[in-house]
Protein backbone atom coordinates (compact mmCIF):
# COMPACT_ATOMS: atom_id res chain seq x y z
CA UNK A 1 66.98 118.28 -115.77
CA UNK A 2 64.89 116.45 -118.27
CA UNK A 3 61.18 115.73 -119.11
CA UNK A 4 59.53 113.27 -120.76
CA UNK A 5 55.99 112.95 -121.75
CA UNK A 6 55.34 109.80 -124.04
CA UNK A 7 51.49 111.12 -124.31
CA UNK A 8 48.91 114.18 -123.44
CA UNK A 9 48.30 112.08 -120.49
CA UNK A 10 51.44 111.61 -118.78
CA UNK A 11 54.35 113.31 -118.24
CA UNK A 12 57.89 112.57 -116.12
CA UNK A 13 60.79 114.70 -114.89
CA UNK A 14 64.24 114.84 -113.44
CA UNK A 15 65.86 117.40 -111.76
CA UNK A 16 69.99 116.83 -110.45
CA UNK A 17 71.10 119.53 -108.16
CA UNK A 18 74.96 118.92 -107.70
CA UNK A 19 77.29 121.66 -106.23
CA UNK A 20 80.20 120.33 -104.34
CA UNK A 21 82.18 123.45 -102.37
CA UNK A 22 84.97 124.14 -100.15
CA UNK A 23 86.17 127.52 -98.78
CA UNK A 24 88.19 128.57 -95.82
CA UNK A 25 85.55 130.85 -93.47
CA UNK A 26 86.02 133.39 -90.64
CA UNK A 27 86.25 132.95 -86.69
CA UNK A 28 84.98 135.36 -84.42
CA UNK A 29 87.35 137.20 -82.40
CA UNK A 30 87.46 139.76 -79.73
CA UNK A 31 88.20 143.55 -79.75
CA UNK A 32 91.31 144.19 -78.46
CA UNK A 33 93.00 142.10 -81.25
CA UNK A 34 91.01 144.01 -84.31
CA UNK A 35 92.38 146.89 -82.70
CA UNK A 36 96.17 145.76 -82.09
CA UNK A 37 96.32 144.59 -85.91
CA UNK A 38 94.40 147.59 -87.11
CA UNK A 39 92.60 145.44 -89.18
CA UNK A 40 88.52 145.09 -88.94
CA UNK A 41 88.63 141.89 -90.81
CA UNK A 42 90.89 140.00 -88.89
CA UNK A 43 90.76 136.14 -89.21
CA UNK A 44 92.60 134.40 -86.35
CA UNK A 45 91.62 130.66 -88.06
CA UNK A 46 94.66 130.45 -90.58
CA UNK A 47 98.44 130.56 -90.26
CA UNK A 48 101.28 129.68 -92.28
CA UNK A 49 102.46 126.09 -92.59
CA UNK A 50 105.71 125.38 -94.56
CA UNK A 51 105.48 129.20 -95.64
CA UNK A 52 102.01 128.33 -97.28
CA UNK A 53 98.74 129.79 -96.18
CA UNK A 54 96.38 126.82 -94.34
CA UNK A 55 93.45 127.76 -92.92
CA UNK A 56 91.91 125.64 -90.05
CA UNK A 57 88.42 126.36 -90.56
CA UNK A 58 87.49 124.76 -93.74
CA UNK A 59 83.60 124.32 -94.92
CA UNK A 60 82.88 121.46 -97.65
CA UNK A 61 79.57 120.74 -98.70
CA UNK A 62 79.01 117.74 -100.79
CA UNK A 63 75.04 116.96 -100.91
CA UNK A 64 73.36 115.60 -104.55
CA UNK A 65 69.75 116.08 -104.66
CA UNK A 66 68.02 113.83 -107.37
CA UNK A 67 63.96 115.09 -107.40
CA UNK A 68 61.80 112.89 -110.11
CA UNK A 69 58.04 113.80 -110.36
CA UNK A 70 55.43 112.10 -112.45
CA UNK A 71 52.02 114.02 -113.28
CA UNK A 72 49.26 111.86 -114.57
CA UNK A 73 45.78 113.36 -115.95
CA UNK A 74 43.45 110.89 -115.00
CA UNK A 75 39.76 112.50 -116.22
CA UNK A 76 38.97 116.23 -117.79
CA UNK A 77 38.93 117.90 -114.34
CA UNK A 78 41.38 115.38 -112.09
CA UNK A 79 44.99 114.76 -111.92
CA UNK A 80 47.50 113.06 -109.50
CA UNK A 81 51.07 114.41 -109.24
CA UNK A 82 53.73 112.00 -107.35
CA UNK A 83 57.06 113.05 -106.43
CA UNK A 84 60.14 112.17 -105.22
CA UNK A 85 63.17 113.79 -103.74
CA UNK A 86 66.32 112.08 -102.54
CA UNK A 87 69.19 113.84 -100.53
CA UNK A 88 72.47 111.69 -99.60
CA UNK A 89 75.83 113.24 -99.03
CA UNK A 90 77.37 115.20 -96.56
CA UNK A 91 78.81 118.31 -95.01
CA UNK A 92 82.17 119.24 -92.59
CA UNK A 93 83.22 121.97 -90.49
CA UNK A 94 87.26 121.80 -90.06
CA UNK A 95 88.64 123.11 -86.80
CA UNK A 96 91.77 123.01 -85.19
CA UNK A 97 91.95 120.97 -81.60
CA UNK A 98 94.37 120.59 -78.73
CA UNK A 99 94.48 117.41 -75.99
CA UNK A 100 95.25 118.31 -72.81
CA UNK A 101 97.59 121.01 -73.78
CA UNK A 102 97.40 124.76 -74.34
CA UNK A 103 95.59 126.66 -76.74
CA UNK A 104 96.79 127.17 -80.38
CA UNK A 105 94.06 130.01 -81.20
CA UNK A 106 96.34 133.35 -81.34
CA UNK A 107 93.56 135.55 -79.69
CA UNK A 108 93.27 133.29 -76.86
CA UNK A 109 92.72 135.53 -73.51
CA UNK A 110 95.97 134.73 -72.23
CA UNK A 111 98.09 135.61 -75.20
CA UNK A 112 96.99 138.83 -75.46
CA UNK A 113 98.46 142.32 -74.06
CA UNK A 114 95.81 142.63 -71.25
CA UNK A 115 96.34 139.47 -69.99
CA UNK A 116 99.61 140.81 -68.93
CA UNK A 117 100.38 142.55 -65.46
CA UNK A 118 104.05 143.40 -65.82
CA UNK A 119 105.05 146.37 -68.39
CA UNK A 120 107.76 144.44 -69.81
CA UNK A 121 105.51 141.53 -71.14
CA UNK A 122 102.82 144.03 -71.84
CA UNK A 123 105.17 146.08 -74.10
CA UNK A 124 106.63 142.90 -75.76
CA UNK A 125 103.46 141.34 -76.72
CA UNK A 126 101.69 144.74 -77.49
CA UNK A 127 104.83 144.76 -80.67
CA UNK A 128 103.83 141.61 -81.65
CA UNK A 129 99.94 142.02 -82.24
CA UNK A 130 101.43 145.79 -83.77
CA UNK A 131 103.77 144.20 -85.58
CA UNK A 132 101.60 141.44 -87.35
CA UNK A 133 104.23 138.84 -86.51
CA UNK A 134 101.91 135.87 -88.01
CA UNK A 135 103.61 133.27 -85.28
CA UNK A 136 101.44 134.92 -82.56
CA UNK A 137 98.68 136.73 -84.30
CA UNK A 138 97.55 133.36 -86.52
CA UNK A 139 98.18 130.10 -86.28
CA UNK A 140 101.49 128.99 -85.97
CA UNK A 141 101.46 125.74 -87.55
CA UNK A 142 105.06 125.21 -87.82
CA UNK A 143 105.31 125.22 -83.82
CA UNK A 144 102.57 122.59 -83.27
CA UNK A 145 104.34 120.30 -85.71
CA UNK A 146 107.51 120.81 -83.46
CA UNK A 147 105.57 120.46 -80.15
CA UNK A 148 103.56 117.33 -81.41
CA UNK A 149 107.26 115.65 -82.34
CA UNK A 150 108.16 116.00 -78.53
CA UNK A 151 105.36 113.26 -77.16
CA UNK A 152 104.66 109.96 -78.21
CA UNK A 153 100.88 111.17 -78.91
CA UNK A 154 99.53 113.78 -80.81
CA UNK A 155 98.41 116.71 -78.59
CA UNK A 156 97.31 119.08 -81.54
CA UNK A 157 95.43 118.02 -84.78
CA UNK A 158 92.57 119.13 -87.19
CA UNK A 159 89.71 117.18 -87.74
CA UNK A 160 86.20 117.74 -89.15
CA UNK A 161 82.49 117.97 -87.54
CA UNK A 162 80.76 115.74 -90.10
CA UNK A 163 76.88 115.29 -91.11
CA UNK A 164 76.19 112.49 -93.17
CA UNK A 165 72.96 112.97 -94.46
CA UNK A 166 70.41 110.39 -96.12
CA UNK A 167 66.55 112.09 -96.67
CA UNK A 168 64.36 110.67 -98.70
CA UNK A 169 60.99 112.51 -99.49
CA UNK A 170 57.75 111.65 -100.84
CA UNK A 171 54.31 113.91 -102.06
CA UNK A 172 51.32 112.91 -103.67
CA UNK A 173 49.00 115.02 -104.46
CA UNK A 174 45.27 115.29 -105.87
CA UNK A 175 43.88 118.22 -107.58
CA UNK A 176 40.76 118.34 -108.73
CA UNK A 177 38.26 121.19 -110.34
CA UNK A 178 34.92 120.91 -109.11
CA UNK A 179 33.91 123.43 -111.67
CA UNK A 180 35.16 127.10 -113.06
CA UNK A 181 35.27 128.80 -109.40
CA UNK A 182 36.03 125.75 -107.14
CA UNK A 183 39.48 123.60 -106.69
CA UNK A 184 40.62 120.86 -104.50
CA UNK A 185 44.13 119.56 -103.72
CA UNK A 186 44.59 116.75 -101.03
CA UNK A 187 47.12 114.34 -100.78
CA UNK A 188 49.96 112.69 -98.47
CA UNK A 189 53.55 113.05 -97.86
CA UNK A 190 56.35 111.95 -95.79
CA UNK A 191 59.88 112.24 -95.09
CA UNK A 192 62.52 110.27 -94.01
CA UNK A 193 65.59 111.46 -92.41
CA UNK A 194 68.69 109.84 -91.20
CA UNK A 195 71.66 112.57 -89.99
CA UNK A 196 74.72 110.59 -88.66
CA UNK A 197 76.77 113.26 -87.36
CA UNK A 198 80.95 112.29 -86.20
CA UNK A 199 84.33 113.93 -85.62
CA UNK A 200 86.73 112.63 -87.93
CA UNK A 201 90.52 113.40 -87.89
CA UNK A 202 91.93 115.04 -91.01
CA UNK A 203 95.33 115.70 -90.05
CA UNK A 204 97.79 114.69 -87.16
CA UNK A 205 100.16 117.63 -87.84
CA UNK A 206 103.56 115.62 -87.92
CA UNK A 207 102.50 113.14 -85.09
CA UNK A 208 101.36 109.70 -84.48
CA UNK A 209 97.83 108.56 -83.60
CA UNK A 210 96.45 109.13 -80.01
CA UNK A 211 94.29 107.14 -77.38
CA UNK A 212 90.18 108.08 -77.96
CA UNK A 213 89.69 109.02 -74.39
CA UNK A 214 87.48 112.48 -72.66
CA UNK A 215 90.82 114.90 -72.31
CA UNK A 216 88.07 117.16 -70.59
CA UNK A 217 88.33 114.29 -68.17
CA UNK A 218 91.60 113.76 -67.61
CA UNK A 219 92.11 116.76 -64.29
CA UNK A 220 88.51 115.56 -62.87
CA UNK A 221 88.49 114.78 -59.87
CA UNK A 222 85.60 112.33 -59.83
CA UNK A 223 85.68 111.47 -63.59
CA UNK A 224 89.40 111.13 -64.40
CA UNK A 225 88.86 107.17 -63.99
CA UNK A 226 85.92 107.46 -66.52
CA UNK A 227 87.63 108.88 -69.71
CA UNK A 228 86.83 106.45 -72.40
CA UNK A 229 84.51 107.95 -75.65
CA UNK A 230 83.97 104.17 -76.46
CA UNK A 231 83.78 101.53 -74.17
CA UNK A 232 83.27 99.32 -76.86
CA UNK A 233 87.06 99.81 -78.22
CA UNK A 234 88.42 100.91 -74.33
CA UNK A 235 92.16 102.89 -75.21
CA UNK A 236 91.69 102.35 -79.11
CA UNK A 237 94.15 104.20 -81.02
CA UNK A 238 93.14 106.50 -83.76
CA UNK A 239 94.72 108.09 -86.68
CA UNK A 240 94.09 110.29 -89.69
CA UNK A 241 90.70 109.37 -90.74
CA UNK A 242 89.43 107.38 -88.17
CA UNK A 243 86.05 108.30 -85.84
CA UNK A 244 86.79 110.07 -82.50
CA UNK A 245 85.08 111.94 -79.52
CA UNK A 246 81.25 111.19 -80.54
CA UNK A 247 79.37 109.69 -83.55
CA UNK A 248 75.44 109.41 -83.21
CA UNK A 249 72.56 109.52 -85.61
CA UNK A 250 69.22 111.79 -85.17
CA UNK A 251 66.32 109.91 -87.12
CA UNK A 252 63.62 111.86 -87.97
CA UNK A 253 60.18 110.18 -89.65
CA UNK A 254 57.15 112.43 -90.36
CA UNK A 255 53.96 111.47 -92.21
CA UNK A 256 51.38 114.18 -93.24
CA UNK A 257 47.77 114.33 -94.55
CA UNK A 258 46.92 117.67 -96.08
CA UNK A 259 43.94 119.18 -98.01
CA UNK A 260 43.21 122.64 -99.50
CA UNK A 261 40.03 124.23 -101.20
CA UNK A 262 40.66 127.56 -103.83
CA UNK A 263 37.52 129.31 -104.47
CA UNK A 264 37.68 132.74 -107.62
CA UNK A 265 34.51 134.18 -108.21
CA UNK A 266 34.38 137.42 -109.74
CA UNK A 267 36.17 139.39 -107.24
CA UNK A 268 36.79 137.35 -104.68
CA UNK A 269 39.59 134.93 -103.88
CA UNK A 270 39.75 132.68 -101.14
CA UNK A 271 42.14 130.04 -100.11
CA UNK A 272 41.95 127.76 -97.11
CA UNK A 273 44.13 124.49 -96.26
CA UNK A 274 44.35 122.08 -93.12
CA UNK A 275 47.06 119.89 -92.11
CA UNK A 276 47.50 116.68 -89.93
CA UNK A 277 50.43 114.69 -89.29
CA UNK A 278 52.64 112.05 -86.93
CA UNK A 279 56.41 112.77 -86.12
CA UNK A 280 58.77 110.51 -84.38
CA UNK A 281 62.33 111.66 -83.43
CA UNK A 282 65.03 109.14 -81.78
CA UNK A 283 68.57 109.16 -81.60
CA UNK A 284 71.22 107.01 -82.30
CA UNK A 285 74.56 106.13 -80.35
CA UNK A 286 77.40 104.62 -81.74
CA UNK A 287 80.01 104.84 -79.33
CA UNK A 288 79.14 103.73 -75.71
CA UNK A 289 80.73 106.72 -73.40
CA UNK A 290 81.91 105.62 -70.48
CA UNK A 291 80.48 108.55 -68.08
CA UNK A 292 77.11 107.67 -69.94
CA UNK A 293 77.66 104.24 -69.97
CA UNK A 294 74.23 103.21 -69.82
CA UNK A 295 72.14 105.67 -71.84
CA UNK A 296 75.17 106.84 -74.66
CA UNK A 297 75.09 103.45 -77.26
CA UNK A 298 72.32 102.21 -79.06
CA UNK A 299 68.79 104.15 -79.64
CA UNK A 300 67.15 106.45 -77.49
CA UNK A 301 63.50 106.47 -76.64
CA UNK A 302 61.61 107.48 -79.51
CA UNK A 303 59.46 110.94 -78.97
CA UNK A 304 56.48 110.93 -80.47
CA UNK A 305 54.66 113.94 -82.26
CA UNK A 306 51.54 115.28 -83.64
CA UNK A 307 52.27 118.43 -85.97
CA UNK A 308 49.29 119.86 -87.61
CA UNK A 309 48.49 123.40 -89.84
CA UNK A 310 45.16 125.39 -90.09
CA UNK A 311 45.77 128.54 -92.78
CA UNK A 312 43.28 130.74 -94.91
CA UNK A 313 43.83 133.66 -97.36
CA UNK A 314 41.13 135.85 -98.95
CA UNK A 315 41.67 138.96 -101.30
CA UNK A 316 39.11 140.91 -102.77
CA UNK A 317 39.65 143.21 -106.14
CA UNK A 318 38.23 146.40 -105.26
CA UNK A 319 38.79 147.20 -109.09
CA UNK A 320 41.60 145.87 -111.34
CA UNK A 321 44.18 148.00 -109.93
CA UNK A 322 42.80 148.39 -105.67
CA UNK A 323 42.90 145.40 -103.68
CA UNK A 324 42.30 144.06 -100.17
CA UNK A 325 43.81 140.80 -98.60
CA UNK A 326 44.60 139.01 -95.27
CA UNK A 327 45.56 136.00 -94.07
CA UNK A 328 45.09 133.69 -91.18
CA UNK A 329 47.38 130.58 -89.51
CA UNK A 330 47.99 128.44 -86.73
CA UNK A 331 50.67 125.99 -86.73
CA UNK A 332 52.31 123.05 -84.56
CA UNK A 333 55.85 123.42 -85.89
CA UNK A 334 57.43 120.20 -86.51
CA UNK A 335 60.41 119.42 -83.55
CA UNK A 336 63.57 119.84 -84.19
CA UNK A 337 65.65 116.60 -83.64
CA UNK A 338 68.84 118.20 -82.42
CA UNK A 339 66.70 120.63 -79.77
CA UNK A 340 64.82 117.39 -78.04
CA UNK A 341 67.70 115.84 -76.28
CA UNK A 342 70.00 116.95 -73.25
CA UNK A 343 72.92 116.41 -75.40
CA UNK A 344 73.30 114.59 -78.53
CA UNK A 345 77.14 114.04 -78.78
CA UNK A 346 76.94 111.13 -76.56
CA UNK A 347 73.83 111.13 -74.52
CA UNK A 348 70.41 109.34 -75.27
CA UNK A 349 68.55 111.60 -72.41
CA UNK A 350 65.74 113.28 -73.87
CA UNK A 351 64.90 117.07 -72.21
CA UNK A 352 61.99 116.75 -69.49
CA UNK A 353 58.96 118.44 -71.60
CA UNK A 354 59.23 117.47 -74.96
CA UNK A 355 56.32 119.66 -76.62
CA UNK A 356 55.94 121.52 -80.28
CA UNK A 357 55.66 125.29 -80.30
CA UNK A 358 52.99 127.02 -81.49
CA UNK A 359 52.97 129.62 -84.08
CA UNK A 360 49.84 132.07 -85.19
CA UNK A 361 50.36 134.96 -87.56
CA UNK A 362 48.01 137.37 -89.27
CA UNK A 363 48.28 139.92 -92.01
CA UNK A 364 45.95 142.17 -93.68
CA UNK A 365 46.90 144.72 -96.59
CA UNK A 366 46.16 146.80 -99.57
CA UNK A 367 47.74 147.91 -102.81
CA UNK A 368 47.37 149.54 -105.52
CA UNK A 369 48.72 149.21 -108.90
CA UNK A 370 48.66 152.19 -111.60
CA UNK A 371 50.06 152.80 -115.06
CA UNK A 372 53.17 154.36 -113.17
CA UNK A 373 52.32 154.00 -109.71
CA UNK A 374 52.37 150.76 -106.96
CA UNK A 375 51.77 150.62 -103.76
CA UNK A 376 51.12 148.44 -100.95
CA UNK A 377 50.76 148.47 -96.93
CA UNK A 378 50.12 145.96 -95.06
CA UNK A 379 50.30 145.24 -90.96
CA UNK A 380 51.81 141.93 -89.35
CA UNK A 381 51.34 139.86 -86.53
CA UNK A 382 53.14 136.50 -85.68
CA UNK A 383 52.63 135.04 -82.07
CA UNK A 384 54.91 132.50 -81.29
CA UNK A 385 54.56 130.39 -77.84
CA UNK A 386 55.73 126.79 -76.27
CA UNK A 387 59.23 127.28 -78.13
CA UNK A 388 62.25 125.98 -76.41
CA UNK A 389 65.63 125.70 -76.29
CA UNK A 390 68.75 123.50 -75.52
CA UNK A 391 72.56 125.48 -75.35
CA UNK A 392 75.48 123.55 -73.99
CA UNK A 393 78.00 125.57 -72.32
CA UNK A 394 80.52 126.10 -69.15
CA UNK A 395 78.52 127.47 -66.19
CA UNK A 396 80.20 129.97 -63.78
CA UNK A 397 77.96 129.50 -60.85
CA UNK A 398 78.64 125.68 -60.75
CA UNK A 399 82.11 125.65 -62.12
CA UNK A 400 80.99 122.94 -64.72
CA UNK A 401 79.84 121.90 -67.77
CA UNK A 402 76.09 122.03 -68.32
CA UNK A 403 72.90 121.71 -70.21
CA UNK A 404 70.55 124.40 -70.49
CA UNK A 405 67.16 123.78 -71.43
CA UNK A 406 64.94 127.27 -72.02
CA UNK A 407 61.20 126.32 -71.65
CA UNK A 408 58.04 128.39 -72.06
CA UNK A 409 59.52 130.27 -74.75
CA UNK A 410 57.39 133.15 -76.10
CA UNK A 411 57.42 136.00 -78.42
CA UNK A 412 55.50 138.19 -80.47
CA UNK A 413 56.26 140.25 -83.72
CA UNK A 414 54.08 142.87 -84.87
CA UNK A 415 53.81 146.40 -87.16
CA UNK A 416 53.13 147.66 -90.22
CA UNK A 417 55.23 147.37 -94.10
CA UNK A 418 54.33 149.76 -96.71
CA UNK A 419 56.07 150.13 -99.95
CA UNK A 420 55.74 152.50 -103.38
CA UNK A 421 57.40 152.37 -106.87
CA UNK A 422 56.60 155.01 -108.99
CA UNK A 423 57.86 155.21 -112.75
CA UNK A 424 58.41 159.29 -112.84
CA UNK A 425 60.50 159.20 -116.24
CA UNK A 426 61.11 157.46 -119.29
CA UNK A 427 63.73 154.45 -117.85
CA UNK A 428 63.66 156.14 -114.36
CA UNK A 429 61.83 154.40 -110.75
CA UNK A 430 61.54 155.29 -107.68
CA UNK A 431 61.36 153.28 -104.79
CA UNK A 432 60.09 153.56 -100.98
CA UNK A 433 59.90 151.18 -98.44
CA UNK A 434 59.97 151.34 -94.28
CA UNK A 435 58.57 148.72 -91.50
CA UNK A 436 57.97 149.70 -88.14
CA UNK A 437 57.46 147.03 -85.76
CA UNK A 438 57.60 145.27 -82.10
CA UNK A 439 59.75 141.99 -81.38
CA UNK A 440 59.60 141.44 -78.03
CA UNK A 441 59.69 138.31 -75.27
CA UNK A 442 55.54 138.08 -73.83
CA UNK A 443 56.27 135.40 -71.09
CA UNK A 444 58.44 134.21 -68.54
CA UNK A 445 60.28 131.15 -69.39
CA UNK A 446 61.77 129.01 -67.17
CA UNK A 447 65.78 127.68 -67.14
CA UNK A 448 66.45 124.72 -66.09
CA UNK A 449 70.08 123.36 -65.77
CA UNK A 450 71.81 120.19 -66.07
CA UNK A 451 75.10 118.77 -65.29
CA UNK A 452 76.47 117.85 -68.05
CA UNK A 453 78.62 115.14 -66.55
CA UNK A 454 75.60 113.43 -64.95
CA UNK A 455 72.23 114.81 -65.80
CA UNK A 456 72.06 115.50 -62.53
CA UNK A 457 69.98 118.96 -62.14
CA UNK A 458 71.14 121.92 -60.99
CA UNK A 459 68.77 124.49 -60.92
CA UNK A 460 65.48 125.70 -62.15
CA UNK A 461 64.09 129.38 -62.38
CA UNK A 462 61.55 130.93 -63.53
CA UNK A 463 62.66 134.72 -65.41
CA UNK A 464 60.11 136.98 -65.10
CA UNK A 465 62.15 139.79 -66.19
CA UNK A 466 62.24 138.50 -69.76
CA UNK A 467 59.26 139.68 -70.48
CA UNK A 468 59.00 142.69 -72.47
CA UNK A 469 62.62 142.24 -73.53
CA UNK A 470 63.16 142.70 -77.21
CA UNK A 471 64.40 139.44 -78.95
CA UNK A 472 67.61 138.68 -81.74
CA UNK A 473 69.21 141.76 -83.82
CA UNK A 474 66.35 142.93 -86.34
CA UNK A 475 65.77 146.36 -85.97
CA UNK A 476 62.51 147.96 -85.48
CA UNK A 477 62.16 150.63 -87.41
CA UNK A 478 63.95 150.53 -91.19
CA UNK A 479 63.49 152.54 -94.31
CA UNK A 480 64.54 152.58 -97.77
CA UNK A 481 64.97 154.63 -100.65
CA UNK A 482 65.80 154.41 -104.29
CA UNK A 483 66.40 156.07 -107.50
CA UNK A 484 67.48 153.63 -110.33
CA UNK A 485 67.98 154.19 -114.33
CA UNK A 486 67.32 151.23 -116.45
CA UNK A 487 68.39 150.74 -120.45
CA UNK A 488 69.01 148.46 -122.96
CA UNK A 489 69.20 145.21 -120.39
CA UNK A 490 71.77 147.03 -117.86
CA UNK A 491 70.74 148.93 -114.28
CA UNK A 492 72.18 151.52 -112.31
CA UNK A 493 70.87 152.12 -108.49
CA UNK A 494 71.21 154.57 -105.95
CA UNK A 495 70.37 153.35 -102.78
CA UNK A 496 70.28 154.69 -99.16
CA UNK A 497 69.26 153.01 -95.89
CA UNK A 498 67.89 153.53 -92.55
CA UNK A 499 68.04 150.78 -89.57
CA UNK A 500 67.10 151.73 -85.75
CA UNK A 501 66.30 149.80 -82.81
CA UNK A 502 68.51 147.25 -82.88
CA UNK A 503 69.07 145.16 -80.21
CA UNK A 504 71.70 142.75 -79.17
CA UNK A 505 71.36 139.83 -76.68
């Protein structure tokens, strides 16, 4: 970082935030094999490759962010601040991936004891998993390099999901001080975004390049004649490197007007802003899919948006150490790009009822400072409505692939925080803390599905029952305690928790 201010007037500064990282992460697994391997922190993304560790999943991050901003005093009781803030870089998930073939993931259903009917092949690959023989409880990369040497194609590779990101975003901003009790702030800003998101193959494991085609495809009955990701190259070869299975950008443009009015006299502090604004969202194709032929390449229609924000804040000082506060908001959350389309890899469809959820939330508290003692309570609300939802998976009923869009989406969460710290010795504190609260579903939204193969739709149903039905994994009621000694710049804390009410979807 660096400033420079070449008068009392003026005044510029840098900021460069640069931290490149890669590191192998964790896969989800099931049961039965943390039990087999008698190990909770089983890991079946990594295997042994020319008796080296490799790890399939790899995460790399590589995103620069250069922010400049430039303050200018232009009288006694106005200034203008204008900033800028550029992002360009990008980020990749590795995986591992198999054409047409059989799965290499070791804790795949059908290589696991229960799969098994006969005693013999239950017993035998019961030792394995006991056993930790790494060939079938990780990734046996020494096998797919043999089995890829067998066909003329590869039929097992890695490759990364890549975001290449370009955001540019720009404030200005207006403050200006009426007098001793009154301040203003107003402005503009706007952001640019341009996510082009691709599979890219890192590694052929030992074979040669392969044909760009939908394996998914290839046993369709219907669609096996329809196979090409890009009808633009039809049967192009790819290697190491090269662009397969999708590649599409999500543009994202917003433009915002915003103004805000502070008010302090003697006890009273208030605090009120308002917030108007344009979005438009549109994607991208760059490969022309041949089952999507006509609405995969080139850009989508562009969706159209108008987010806005209404807050306020007030406290009042009781006396210097008691005071009162609350807060009011309504919001029309910007969309998410990636949520407003049926699917994104390769389809330009955008989901029936494009719309921006609504979000209200209220607080109202009090604390209390002393020489020794703090405290503070406050209760919550925070209504949420209009949300929705796009998840992409194989559905039973149909046998198929589909797209699930979740409308109508709404939830409340609401209770009451309080908190103490209380200094009851020279370098000892005490600390309390506990929330107890409601996060429920308060509607019935409907689910509509979608072929994924054709857009064609499926079903649609309304699901009453969801309301009342508590939402994610935060639990309801949770406490704290703790004792901690401080000295001489160093810490030492005891700590003990309480969680209840969890719930899992």
């Amino acid at each position: 970082s660096a400033t420079y201010k070449p008068d009392s007037l003026n005044c510029l500064s840098l900021l460069l935030l640069f931290t490149p990282s890669e590191r192998a992460t964790r896969k989800a697994s099931v049961n039965e094999a943390f039990t087999l391997t008698g190990n909770h922190y089983y890991n079946p993304s990594w295997g042994y490759q020319a008796g080296k560790v490799r790890s399939a999943n790899l995460s790399k991050s590589l995103l620069p962010t250069l922010v400049g901003s430039y303050n200018r005093e232009l009288t006694k009781r106005s200034d203008i601040t204008i900033s800028l803030a550029l992002t360009a870089g990008q980020t990749a998930r590795g995986s591992i991936d198999w054409l047409n073939t059989q799965t290499p993931l070791p804790d795949n259903y059908r290589y696991l004891p229960s799969y098994y009917d006969h005693p013999i092949d239950i017993a035998a690959a019961t030792q394995s998993w006991v056993d930790n023989d790494s060939r079938y409880t990780q990734i046996d990369f020494d096998g797919l390099c043999q089995t890829n040497r067998l066909f003329p194609e590869s039929i097992y590779l890695t490759s990364d999901r890549v975001t290449r990101t370009a955001d540019t975003q720009l404030c200005a901003i207006m403050q200006s001080r009426v007098n001793d009790t009154l301040k203003l702030y107003y402005g503009a800003k706007a952001l640019f975004s341009h996510n082009r998101h691709f599979k890219q193959i890192t590694d052929l494991l030992g074979s040669n390049e392969f044909t760009d085609i939908d394996y998914f495809l290839v046993d369709d009955k219907t669609l096996f004649n329809s196979l090409n990701n890009d009808m633009q190259h039809p049967g192009r070869k790819v290697g190491v490197a090269d662009r397969y299975s999708y590649d599409y950008a999500l543009d994202n443009i917003v433009t915002k007007l915003f103004a805000a009015v502070e008010y302090h006299k003697n006890r009273l502090s208030l605090l009120a802003s308002a917030e108007v604004g344009a979005q438009w969202v549109s994607r991208v194709g760059f490969f022309q899919k041949e089952i999507f032929a006509n609405s995969s390449l080139g850009r989508s229609r562009v969706l159209g948006y108008a987010p806005w924000s209404l807050s306020g804040e007030a406290k009042f000082y009781i006396s210097p150490q008691q005071t009162i506060f609350g807060s009011l908001s309504a919001t029309a959350v910007e969309a998410e790009p990636q949520m407003e389309f049926l699917q994104t890899e390769y389809n330009n469809r955008p989901i029936d009822n494009p719309n921006l959820a609504k979000r209200y939330t209220f607080t109202a508290g009090y604390s209390l400072k002393l020489h020794k003692l703090a405290l503070k309570a406050q209760i919550f609300a925070n209504y949420n409505n209009d949300m929705h939802e796009v998840a992409h998976l194989y559905h039973d009923a149909y046998s198929t692939f589909s797209d699930v869009v979740t409308d109508n989406i709404s939830t409340i969460a609401a209770g009451v925080e309080a908190e103490a710290h209380y200094d009851f010795a020279y370098h000892w504190q005490a600390a309390l803390a506990a929330s107890f609260g409601k996060y429920c579903y308060t509607g019935a939204p409907t689910i509509t599905v979608y072929a994924d193969t054709d857009n064609s739709l499926l079903s649609t149903e309304r699901v009453a029952a969801a309301k009342g039905l508590n939402t994610g994994t935060t639990p309801q009621i949770t406490s704290i305690a703790q004792v901690g000694y401080h000295n001489r710049g160093w810490r030492a804390v005891i700590e003990a928790e309480y969680h209840a009410l969890r719930y899992y979807m």
